[in-house]
PDB file of N, CA and C in Angstrom:
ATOM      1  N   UNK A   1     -10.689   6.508   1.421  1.00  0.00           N
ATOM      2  CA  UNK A   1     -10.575   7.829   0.851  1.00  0.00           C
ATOM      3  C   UNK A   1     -11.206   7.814  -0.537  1.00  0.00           C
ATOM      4  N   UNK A   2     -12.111   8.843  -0.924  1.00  0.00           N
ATOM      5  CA  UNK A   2     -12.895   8.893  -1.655  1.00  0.00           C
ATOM      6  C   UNK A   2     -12.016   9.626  -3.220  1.00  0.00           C
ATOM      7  N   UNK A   3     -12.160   9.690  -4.077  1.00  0.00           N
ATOM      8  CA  UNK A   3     -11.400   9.859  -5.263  1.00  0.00           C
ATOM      9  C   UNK A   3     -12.119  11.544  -5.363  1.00  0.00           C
ATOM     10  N   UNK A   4     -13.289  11.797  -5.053  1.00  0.00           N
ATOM     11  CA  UNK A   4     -13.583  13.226  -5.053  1.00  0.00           C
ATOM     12  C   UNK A   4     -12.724  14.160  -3.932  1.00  0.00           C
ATOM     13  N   UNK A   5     -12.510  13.330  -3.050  1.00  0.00           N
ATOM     14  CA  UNK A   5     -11.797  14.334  -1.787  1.00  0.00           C
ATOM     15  C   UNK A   5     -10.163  14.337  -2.559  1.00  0.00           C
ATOM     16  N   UNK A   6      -9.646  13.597  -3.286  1.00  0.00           N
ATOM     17  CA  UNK A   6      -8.505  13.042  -3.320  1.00  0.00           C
ATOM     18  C   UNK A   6      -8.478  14.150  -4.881  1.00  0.00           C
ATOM     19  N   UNK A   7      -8.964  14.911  -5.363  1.00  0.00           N
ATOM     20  CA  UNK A   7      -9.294  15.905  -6.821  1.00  0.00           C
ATOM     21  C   UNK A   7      -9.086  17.176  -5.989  1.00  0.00           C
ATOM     22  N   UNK A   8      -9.512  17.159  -4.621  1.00  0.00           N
ATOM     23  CA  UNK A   8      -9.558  18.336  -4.429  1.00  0.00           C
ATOM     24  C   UNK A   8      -8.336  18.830  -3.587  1.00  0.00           C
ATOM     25  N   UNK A   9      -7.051  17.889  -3.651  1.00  0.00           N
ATOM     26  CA  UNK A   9      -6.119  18.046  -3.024  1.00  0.00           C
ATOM     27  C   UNK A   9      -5.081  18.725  -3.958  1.00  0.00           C
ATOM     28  N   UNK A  10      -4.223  19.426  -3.340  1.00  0.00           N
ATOM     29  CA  UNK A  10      -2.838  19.726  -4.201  1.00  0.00           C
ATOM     30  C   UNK A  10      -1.678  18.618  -4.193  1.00  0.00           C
ATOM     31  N   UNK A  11      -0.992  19.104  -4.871  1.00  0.00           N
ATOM     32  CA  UNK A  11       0.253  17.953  -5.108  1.00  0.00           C
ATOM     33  C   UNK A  11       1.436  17.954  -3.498  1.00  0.00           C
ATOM     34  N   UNK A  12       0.928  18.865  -3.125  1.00  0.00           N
ATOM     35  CA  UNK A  12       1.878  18.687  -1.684  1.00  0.00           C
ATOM     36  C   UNK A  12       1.124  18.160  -0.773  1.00  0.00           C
ATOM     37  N   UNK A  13      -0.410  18.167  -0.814  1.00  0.00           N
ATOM     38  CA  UNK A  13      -0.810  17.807   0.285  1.00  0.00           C
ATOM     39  C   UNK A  13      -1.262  16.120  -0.212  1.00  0.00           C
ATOM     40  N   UNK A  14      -0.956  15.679  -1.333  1.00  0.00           N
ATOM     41  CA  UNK A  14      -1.259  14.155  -2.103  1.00  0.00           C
ATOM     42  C   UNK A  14       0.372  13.580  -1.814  1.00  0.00           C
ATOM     43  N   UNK A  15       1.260  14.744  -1.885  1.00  0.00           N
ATOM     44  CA  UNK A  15       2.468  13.699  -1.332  1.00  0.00           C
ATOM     45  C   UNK A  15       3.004  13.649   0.612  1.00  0.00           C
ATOM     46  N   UNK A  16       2.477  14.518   1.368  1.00  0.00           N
ATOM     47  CA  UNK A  16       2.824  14.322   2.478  1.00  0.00           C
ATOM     48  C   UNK A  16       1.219  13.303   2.322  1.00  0.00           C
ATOM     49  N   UNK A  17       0.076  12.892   2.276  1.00  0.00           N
ATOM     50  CA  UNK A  17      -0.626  11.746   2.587  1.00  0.00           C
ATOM     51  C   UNK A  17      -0.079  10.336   2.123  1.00  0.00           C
ATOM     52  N   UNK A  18       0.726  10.409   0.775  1.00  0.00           N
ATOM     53  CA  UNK A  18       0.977   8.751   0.598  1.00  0.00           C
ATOM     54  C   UNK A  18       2.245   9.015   1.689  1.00  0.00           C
ATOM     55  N   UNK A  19       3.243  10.126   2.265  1.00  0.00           N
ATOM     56  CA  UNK A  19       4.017   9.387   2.902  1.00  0.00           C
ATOM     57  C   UNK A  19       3.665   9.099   4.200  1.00  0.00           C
ATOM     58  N   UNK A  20       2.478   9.574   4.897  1.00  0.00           N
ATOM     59  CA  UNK A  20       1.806   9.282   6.062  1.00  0.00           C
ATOM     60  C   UNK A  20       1.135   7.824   5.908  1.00  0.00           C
ATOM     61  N   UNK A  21       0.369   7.446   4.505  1.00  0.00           N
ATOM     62  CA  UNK A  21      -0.020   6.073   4.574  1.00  0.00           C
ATOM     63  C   UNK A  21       1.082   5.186   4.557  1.00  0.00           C
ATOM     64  N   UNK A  22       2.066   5.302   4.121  1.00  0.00           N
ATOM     65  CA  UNK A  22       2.827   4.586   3.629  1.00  0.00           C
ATOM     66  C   UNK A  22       3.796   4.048   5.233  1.00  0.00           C
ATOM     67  N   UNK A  23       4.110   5.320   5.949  1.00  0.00           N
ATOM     68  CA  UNK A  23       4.594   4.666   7.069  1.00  0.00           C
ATOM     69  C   UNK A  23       3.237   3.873   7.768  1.00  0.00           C
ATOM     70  N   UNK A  24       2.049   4.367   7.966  1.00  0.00           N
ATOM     71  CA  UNK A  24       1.249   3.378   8.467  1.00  0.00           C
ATOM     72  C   UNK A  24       0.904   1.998   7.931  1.00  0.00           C
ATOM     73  N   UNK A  25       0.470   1.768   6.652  1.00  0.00           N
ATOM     74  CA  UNK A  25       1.448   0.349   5.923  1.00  0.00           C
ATOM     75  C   UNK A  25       2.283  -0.158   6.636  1.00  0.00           C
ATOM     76  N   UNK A  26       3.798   0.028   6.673  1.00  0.00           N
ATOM     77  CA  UNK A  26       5.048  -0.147   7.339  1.00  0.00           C
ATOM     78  C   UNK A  26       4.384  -0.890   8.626  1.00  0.00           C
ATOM     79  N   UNK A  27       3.675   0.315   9.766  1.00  0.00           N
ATOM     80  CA  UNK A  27       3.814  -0.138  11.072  1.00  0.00           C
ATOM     81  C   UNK A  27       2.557  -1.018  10.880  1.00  0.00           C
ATOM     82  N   UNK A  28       1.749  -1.536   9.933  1.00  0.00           N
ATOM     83  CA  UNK A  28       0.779  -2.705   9.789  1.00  0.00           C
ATOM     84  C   UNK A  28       1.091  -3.588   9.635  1.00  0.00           C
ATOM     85  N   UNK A  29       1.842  -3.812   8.593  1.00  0.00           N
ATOM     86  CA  UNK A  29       2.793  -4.713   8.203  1.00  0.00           C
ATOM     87  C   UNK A  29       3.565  -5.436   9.206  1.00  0.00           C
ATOM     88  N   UNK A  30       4.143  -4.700  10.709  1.00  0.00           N
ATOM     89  CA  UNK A  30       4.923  -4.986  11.575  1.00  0.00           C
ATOM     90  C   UNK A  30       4.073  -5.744  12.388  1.00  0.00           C
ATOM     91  N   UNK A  31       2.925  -4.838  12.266  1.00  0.00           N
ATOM     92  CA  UNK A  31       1.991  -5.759  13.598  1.00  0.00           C
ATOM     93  C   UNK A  31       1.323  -7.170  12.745  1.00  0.00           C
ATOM     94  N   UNK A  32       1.370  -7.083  11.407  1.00  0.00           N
ATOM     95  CA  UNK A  32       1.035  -8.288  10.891  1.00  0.00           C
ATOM     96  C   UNK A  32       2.024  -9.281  11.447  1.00  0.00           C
ATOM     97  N   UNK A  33       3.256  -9.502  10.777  1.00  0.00           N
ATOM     98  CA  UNK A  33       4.346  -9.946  11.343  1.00  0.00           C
ATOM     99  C   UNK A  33       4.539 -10.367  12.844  1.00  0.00           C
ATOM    100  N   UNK A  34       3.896  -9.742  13.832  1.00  0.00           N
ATOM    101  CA  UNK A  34       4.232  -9.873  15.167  1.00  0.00           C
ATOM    102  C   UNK A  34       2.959 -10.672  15.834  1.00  0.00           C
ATOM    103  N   UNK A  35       1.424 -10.702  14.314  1.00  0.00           N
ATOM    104  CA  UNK A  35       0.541 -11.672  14.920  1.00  0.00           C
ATOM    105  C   UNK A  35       0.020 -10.274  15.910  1.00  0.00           C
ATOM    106  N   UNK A  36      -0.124  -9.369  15.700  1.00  0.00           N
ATOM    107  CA  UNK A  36      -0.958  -8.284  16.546  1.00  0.00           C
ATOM    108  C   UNK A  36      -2.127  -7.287  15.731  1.00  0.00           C
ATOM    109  N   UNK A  37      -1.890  -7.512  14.288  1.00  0.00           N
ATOM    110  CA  UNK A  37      -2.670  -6.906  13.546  1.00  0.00           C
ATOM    111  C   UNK A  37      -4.025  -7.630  13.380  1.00  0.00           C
ATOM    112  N   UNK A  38      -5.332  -6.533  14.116  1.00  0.00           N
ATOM    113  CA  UNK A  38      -6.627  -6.601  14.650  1.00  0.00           C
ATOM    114  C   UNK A  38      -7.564  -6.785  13.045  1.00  0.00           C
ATOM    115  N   UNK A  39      -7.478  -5.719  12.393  1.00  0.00           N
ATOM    116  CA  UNK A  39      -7.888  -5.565  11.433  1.00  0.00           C
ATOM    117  C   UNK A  39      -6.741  -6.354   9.912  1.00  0.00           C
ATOM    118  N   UNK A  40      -7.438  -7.525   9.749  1.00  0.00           N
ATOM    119  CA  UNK A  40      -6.111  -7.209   8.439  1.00  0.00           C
ATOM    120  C   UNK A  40      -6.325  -6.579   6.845  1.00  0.00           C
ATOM    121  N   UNK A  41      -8.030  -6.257   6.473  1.00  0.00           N
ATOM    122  CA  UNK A  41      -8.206  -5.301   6.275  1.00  0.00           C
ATOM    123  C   UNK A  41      -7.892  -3.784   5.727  1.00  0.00           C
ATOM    124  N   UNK A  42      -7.190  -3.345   6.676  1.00  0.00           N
ATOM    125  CA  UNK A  42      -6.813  -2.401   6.696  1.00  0.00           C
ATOM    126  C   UNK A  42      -5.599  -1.979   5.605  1.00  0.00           C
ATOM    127  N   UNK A  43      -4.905  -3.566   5.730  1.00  0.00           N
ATOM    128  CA  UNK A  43      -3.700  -3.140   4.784  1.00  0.00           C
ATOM    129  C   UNK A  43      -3.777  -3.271   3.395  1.00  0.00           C
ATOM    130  N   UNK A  44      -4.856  -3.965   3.040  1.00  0.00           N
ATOM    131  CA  UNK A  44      -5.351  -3.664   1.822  1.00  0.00           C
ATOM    132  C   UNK A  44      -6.002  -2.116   1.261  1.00  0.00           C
ATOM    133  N   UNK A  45      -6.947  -1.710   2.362  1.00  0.00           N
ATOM    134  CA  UNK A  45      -7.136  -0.374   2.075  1.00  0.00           C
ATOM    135  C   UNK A  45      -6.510   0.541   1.913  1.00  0.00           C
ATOM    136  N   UNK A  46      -5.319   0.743   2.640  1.00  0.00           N
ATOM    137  CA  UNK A  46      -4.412   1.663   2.728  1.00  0.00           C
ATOM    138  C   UNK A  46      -3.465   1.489   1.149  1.00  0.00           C
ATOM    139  N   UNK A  47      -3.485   0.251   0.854  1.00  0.00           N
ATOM    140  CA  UNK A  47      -2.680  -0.219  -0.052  1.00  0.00           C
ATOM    141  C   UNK A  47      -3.529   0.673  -1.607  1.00  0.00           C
ATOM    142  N   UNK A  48      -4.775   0.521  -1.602  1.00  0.00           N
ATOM    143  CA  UNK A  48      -5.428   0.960  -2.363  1.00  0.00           C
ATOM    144  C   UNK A  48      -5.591   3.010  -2.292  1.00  0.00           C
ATOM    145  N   UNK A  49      -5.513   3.187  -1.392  1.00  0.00           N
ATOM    146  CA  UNK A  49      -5.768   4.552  -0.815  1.00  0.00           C
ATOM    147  C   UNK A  49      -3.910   5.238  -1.722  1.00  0.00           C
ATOM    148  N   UNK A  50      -3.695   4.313  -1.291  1.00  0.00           N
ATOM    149  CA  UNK A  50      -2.038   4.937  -1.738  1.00  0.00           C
ATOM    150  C   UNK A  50      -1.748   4.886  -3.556  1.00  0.00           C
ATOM    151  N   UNK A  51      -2.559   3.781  -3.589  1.00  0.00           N
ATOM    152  CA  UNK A  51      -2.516   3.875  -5.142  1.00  0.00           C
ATOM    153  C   UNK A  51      -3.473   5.195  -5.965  1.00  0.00           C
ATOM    154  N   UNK A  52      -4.867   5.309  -5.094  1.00  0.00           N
ATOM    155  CA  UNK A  52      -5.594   6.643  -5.883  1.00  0.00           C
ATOM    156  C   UNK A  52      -4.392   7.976  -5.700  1.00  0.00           C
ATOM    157  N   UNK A  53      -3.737   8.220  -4.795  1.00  0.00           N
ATOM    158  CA  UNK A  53      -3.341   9.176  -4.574  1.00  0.00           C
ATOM    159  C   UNK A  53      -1.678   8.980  -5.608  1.00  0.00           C
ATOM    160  N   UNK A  54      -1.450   8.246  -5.792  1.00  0.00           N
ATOM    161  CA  UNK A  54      -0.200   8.186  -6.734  1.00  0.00           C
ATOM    162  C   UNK A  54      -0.834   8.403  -8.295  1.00  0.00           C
ATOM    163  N   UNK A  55      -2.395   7.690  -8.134  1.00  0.00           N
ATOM    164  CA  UNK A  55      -2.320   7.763  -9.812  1.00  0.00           C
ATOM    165  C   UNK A  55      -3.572   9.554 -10.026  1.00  0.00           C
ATOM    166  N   UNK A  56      -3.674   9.609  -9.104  1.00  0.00           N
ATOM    167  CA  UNK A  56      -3.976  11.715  -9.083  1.00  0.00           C
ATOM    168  C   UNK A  56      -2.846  11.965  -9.643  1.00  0.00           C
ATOM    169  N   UNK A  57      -1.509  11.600  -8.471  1.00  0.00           N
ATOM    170  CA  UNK A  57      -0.568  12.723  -8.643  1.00  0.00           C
ATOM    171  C   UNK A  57       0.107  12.719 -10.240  1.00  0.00           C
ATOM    172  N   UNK A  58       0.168  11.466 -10.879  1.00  0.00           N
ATOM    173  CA  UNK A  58       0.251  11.202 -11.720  1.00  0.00           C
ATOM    174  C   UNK A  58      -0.352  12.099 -12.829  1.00  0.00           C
ATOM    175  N   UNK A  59      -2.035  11.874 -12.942  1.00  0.00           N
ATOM    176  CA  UNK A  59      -2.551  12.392 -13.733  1.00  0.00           C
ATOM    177  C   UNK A  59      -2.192  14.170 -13.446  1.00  0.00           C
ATOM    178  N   UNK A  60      -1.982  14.990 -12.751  1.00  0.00           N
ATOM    179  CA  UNK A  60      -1.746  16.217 -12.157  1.00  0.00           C
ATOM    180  C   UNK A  60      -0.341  16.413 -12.725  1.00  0.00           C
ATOM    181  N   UNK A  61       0.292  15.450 -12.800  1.00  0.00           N
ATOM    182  CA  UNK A  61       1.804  16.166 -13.758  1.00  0.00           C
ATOM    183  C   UNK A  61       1.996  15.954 -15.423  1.00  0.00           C
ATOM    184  N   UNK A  62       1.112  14.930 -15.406  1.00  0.00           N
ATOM    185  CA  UNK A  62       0.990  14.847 -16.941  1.00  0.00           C
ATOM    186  C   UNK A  62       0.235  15.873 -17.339  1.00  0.00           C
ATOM    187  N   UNK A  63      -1.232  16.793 -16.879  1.00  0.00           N
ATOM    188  CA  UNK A  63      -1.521  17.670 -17.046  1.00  0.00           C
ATOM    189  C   UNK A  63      -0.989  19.174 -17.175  1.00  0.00           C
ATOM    190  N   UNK A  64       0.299  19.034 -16.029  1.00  0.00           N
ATOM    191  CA  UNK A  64       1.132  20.253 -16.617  1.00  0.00           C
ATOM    192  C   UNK A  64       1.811  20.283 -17.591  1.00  0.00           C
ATOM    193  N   UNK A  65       2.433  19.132 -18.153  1.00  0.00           N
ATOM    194  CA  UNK A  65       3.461  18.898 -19.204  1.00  0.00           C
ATOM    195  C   UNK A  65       2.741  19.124 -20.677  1.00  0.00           C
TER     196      UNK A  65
END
């Protein structure tokens, strides 16, 4: 996820995405654990994806205050 797509989001639609990555994390994490996770990859990205979108939402409330 690109940091320009991630500007053009609102604060509701930046918090239902980290909680959609965040359970997918979770079920990566599981398949890591179980020795089924294809990509491992992935959980780094997501890991990173979750951080642009926390530190938007971040910058987006310090801007109202």
């Amino acid at each position: 996820m690109k940091m320009n797509d991630i500007r053009d989001m609102s604060q509701t639609d930046i918090r239902a995405k980290v909680r959609e990555l965040k359970k997918e994390l979770f079920n990566l994490q599981l398949q890591k654990a179980s020795a089924r996770l294809e990509k491992p990859s992935q959980i780094r990205n997501i890991r990173r994806d979750i951080a642009r979108l926390e530190t938007q939402l971040s910058s987006l409330k310090a801007a109202h205050n």
